[in-house]
N, C-alpha and C. Protein backbone atom coordinates (compact mmCIF):
# COMPACT_ATOMS: atom_id res chain seq x y z
N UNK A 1 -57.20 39.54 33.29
CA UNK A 1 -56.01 40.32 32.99
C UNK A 1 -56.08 41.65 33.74
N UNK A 2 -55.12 41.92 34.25
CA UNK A 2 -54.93 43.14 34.85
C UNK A 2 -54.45 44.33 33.69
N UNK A 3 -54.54 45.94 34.12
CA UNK A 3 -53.93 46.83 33.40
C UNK A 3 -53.10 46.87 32.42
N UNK A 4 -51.79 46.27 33.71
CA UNK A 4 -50.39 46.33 32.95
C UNK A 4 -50.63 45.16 31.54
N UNK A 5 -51.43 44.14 32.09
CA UNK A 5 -51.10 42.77 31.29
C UNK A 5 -52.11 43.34 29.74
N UNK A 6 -52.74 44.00 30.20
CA UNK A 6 -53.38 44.53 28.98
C UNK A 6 -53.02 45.13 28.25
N UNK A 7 -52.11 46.40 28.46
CA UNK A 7 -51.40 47.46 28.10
C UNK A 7 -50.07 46.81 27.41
N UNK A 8 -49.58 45.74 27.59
CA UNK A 8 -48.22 44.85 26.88
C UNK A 8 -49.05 44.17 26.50
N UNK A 9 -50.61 43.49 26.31
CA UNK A 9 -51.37 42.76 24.94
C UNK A 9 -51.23 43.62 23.52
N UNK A 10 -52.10 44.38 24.11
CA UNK A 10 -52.00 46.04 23.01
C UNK A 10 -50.97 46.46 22.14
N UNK A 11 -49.87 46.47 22.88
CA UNK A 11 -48.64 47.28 22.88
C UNK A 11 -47.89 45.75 21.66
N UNK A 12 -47.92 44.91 22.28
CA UNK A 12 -47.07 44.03 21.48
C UNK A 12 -47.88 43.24 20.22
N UNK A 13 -49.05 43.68 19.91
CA UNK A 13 -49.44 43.39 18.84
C UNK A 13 -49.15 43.86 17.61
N UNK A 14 -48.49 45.08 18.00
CA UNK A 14 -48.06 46.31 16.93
C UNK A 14 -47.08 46.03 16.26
N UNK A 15 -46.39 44.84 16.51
CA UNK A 15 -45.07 44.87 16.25
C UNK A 15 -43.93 44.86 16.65
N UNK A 16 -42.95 44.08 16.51
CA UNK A 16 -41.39 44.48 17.12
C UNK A 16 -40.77 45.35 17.16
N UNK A 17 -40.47 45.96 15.83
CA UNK A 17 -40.17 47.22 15.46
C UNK A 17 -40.98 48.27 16.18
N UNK A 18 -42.17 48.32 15.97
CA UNK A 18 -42.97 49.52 17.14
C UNK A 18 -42.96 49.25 18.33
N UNK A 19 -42.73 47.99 18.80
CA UNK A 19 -42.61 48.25 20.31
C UNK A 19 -41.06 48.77 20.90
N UNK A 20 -39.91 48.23 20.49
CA UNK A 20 -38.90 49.26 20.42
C UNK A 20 -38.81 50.41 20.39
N UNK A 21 -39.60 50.86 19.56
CA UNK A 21 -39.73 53.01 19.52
C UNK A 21 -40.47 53.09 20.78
N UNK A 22 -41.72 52.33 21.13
CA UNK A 22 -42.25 52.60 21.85
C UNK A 22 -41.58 52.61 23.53
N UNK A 23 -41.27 51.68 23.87
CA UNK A 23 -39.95 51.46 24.45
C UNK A 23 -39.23 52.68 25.13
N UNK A 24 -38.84 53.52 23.80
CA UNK A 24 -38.09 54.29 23.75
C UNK A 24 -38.62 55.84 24.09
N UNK A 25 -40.15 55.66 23.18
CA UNK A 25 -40.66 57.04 23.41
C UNK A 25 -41.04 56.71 25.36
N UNK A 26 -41.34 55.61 25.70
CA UNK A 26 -42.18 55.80 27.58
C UNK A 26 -40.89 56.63 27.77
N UNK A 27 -39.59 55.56 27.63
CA UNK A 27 -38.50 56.08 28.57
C UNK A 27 -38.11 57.67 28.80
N UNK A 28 -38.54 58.08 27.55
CA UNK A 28 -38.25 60.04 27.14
C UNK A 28 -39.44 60.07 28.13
N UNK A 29 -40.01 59.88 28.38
CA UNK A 29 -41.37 60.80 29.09
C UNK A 29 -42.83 60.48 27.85
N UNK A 30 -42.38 60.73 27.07
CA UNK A 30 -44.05 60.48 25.99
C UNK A 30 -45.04 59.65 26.63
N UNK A 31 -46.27 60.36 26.49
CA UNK A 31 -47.93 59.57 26.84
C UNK A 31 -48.40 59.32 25.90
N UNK A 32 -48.47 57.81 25.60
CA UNK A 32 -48.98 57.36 24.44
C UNK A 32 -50.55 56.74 25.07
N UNK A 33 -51.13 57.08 23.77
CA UNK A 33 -52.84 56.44 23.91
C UNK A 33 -53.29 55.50 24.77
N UNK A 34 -52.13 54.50 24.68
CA UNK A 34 -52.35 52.89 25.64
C UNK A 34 -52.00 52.97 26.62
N UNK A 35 -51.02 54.45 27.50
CA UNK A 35 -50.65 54.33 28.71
C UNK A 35 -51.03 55.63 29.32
N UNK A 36 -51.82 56.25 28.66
CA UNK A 36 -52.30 57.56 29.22
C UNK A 36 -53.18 57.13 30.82
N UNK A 37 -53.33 56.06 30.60
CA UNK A 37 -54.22 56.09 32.11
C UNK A 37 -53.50 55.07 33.42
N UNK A 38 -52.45 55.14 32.74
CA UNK A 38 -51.19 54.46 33.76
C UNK A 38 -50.56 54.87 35.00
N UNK A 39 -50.61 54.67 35.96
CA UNK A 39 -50.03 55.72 37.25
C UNK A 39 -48.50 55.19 36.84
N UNK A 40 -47.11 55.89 36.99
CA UNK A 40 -46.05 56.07 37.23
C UNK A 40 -45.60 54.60 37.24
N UNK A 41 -46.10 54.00 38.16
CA UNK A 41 -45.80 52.58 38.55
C UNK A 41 -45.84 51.43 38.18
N UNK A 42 -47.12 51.92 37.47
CA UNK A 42 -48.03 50.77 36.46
C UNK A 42 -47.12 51.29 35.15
N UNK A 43 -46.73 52.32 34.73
CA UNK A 43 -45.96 52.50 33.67
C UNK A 43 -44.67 51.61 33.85
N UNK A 44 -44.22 52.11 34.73
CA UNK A 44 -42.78 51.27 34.95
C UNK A 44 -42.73 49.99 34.71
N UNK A 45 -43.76 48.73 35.21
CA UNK A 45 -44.00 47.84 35.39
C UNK A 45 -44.24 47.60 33.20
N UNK A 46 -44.84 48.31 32.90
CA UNK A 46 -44.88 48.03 31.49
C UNK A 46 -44.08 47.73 30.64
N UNK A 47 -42.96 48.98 30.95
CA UNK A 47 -41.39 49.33 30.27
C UNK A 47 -40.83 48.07 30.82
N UNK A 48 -40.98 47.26 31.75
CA UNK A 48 -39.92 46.44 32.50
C UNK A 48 -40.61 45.16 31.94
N UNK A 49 -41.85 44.98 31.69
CA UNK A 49 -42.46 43.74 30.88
C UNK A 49 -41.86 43.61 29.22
N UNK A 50 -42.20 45.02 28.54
CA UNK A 50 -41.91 45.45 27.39
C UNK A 50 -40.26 44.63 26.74
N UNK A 51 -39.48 45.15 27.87
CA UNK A 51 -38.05 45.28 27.84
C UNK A 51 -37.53 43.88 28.22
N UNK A 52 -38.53 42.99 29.15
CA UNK A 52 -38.28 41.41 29.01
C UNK A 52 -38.70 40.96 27.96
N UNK A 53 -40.13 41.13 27.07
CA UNK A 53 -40.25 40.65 26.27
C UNK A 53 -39.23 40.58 24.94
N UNK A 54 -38.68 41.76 24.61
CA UNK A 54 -37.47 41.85 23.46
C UNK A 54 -36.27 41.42 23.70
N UNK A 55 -36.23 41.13 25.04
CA UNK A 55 -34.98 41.09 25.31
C UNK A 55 -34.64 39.30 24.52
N UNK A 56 -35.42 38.68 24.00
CA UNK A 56 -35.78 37.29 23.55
C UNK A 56 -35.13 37.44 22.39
N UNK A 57 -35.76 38.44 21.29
CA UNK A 57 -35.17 39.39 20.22
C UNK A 57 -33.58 39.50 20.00
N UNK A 58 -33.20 39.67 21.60
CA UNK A 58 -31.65 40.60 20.61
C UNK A 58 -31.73 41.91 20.14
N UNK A 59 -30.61 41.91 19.29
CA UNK A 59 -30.70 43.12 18.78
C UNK A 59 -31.27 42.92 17.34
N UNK A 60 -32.23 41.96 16.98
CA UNK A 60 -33.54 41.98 15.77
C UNK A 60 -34.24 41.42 16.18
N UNK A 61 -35.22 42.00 14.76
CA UNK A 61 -36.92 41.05 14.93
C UNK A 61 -37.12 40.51 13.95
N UNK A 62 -38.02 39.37 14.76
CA UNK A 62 -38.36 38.76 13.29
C UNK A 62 -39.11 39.23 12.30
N UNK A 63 -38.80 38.74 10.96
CA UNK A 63 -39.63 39.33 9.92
C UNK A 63 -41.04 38.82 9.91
N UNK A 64 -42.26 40.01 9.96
CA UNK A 64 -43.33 39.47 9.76
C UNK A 64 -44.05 39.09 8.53
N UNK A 65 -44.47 38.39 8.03
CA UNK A 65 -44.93 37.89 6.33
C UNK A 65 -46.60 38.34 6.37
């Protein structure tokens, strides 16, 4: 696994709901823990994995039990 592929393992274990905020906080600019060591590019590439993955979602998530 590469960076990025690691950084959307991480990231999407958290949740649907948190990856949405999260989502939201890259796009503002925020450095979160899991992407602090991300160059610009490799970020982008995250947000654009992130943002395919929900895009499955819609506009909900499933409920987790």
């Amino acid at each position: 696994m590469n960076k990025i592929e690691i950084c959307v393992e991480i990231l999407c274990v958290q949740g649907c709901g948190s990856v949405r905020t999260t989502i939201s906080k890259l796009e503002s600019g925020e450095v979160l823990p899991e992407t602090e060591d991300l160059t610009n590019d490799e970020l982008s590439k995250v947000i654009k994995e992130l943002k395919s993955i929900m895009a499955v979602y819609g506009d909900s998530c499933p409920i987790s039990l």
